[in-house]
N, C-alpha and C. Protein backbone atom coordinates (compact mmCIF):
# COMPACT_ATOMS: atom_id res chain seq x y z
N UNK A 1 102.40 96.21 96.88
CA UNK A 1 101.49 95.19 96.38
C UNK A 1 102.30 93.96 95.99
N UNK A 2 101.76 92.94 96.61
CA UNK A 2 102.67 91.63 96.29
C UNK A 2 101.27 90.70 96.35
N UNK A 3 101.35 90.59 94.39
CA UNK A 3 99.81 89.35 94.21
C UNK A 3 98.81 89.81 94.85
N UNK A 4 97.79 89.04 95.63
CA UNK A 4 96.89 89.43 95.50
C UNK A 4 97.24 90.50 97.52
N UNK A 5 97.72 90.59 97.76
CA UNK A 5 98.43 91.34 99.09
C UNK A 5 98.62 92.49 98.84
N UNK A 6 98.91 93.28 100.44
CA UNK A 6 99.50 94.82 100.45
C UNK A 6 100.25 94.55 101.73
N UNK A 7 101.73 95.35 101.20
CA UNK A 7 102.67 94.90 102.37
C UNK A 7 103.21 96.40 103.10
N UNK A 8 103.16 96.59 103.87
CA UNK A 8 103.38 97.83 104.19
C UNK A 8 104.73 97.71 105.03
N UNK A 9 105.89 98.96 105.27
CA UNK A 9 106.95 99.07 106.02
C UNK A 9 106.74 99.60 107.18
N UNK A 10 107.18 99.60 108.15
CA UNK A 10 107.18 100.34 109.13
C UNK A 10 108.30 100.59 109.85
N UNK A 11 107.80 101.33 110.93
CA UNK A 11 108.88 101.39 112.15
C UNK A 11 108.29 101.43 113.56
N UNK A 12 108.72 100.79 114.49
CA UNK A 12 107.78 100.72 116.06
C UNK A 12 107.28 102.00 116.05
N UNK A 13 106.37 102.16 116.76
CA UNK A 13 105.77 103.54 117.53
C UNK A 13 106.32 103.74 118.68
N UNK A 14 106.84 102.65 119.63
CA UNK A 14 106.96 103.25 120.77
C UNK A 14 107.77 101.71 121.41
N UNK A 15 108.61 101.89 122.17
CA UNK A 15 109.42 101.38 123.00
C UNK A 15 109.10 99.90 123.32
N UNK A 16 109.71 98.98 123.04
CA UNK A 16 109.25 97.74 123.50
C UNK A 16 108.22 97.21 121.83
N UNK A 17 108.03 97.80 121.61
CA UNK A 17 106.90 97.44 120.09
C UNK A 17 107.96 96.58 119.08
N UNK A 18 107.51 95.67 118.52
CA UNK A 18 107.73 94.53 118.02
C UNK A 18 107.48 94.42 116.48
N UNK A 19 106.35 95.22 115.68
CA UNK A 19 105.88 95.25 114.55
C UNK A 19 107.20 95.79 113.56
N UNK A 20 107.08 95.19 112.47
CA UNK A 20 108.47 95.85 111.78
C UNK A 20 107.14 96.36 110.21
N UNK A 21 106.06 95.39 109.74
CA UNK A 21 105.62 95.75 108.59
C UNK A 21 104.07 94.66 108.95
N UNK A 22 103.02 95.63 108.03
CA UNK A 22 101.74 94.85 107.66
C UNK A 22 101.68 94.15 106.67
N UNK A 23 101.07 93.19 106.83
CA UNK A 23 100.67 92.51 105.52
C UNK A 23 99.15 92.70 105.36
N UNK A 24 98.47 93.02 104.42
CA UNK A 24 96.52 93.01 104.21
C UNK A 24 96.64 92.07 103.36
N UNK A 25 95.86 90.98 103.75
CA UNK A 25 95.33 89.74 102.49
C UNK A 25 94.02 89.78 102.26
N UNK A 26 93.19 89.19 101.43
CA UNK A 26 91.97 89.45 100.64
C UNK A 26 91.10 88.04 101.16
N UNK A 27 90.20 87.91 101.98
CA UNK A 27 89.51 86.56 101.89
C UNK A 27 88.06 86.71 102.36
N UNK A 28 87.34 86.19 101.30
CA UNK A 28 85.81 86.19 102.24
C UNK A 28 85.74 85.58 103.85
N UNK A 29 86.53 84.63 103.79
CA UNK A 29 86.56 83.74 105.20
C UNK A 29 86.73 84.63 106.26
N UNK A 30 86.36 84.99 107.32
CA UNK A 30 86.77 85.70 108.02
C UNK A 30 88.02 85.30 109.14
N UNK A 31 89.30 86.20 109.02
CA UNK A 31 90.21 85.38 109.57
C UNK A 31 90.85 86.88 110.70
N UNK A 32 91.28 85.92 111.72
CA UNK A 32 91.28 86.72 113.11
C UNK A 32 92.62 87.40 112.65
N UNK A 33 93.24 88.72 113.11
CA UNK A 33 94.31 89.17 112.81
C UNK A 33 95.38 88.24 113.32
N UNK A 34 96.61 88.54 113.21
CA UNK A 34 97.37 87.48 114.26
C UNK A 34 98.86 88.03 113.47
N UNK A 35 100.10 88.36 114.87
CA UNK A 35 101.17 88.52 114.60
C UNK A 35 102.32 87.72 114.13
N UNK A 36 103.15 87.51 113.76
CA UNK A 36 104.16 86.63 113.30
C UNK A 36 105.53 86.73 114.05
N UNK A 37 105.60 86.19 114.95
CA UNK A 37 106.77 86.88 115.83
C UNK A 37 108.29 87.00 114.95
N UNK A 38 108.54 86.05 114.22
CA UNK A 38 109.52 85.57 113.21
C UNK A 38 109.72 86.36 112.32
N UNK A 39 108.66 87.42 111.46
CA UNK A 39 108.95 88.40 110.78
C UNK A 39 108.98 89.86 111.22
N UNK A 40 108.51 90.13 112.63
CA UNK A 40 107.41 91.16 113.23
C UNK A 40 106.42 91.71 112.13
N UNK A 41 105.60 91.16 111.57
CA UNK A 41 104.68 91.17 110.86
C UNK A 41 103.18 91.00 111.53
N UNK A 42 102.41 92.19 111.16
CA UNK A 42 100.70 92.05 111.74
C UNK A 42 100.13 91.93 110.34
N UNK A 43 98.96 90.75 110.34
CA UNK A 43 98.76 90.03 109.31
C UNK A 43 97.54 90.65 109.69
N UNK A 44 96.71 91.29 108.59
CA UNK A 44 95.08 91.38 108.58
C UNK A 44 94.52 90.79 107.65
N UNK A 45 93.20 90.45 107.41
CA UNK A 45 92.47 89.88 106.33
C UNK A 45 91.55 90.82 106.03
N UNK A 46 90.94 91.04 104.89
CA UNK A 46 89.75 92.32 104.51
C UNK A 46 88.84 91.16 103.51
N UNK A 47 87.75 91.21 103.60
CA UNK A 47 86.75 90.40 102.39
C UNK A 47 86.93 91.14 100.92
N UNK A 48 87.41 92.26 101.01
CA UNK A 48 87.71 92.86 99.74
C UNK A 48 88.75 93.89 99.61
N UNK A 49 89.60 94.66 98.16
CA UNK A 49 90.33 95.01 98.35
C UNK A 49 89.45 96.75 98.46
N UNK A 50 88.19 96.96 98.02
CA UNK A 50 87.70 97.84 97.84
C UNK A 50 86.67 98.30 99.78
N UNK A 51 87.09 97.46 100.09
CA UNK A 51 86.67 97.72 102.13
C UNK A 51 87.37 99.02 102.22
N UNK A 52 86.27 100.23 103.06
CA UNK A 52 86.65 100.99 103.07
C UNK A 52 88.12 101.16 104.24
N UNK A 53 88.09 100.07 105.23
CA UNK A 53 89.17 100.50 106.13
C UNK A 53 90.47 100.48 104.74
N UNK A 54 90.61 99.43 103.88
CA UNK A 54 91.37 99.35 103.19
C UNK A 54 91.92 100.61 102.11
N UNK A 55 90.75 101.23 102.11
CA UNK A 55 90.68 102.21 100.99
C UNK A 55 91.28 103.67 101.98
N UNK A 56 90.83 103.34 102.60
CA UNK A 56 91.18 104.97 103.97
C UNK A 56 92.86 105.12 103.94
N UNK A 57 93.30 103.32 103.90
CA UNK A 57 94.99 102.94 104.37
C UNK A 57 95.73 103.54 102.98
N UNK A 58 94.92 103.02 101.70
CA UNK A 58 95.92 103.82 100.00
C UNK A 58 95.76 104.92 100.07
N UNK A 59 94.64 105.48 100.51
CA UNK A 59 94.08 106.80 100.07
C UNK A 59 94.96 108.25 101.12
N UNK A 60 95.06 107.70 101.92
CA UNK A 60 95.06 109.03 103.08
C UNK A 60 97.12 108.64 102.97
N UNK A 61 97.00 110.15 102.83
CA UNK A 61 98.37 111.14 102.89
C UNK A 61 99.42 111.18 103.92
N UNK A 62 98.52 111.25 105.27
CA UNK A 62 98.73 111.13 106.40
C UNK A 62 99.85 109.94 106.95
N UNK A 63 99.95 109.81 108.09
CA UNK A 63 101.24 109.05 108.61
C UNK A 63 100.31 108.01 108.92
N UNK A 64 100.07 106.81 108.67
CA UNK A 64 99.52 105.43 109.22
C UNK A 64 99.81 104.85 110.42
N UNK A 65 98.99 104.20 111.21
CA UNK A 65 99.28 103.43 112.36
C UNK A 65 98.59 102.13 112.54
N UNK A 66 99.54 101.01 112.44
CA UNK A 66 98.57 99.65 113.10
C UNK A 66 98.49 99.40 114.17
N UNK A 67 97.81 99.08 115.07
CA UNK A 67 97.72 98.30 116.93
C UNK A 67 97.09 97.27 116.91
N UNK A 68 97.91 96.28 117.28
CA UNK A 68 97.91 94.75 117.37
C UNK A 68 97.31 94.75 119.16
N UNK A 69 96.48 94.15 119.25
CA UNK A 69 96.25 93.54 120.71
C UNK A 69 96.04 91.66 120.75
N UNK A 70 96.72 91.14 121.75
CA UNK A 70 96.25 90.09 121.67
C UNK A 70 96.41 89.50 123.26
N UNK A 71 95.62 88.47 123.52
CA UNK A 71 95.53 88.06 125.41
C UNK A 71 96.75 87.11 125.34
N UNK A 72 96.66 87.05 126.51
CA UNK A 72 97.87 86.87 127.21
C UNK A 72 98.20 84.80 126.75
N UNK A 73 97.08 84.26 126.62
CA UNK A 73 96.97 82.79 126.41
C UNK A 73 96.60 83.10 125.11
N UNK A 74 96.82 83.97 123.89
CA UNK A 74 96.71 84.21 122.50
C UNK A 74 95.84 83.44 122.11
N UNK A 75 94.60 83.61 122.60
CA UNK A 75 93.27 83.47 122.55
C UNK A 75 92.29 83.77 121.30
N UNK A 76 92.63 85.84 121.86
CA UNK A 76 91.94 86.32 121.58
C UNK A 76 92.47 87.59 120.51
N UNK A 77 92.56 88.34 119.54
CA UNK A 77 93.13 89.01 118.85
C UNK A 77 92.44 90.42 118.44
N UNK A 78 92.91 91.56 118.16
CA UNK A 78 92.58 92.68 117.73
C UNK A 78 93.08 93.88 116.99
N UNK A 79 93.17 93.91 115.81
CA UNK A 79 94.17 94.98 115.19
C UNK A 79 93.42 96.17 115.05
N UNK A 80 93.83 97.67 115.19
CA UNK A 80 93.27 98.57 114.63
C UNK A 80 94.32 99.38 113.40
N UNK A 81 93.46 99.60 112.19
CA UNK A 81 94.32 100.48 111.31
C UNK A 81 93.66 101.68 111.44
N UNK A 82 94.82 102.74 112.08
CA UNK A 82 94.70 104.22 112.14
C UNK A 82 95.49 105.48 111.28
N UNK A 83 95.04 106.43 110.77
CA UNK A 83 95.61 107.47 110.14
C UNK A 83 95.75 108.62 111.36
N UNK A 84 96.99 109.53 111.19
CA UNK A 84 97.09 110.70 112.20
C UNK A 84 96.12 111.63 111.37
N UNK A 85 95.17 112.64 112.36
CA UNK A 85 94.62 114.06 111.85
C UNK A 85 95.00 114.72 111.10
């Protein structure tokens, strides 16, 4: 937790992967995910800190996973936050 943020560590999943850590920020505005090539950082936004995707990410025990998608003319953007079974 850094202010009103959640910063998470990571490590690639898989070969060629670029992500080093998440950042979750808090905004009603709705804001498109988007990577930071400079930090390898995947930036999400949540309207609250109490959103359940948010709550699934403190709560669950399990090993975490983010997936960043974005087009090729960085257009268009898509993150998913996943927990393993």
């Amino acid at each position: 937790m850094q202010g009103e943020e959640l910063l998470f560590a990571g490590i690639p999943g898989r070969h060629g992967s670029k992500a080093r850590q998440v950042r979750v920020r808090f905004s009603e505005e709705r804001v498109a995910p988007r990577f930071d090539t400079s930090t390898g950082t995947i930036e999400l936004w949540y309207p609250h800190r109490d959103h359940p995707e948010v709550q699934a990410l403190l709560n669950s025990k399990r090993n975490r996973f983010c997936y960043f998608w974005q087009t090729r003319e960085s257009g268009h953007t898509h993150a998913w936050l996943l927990s393993s079974p």
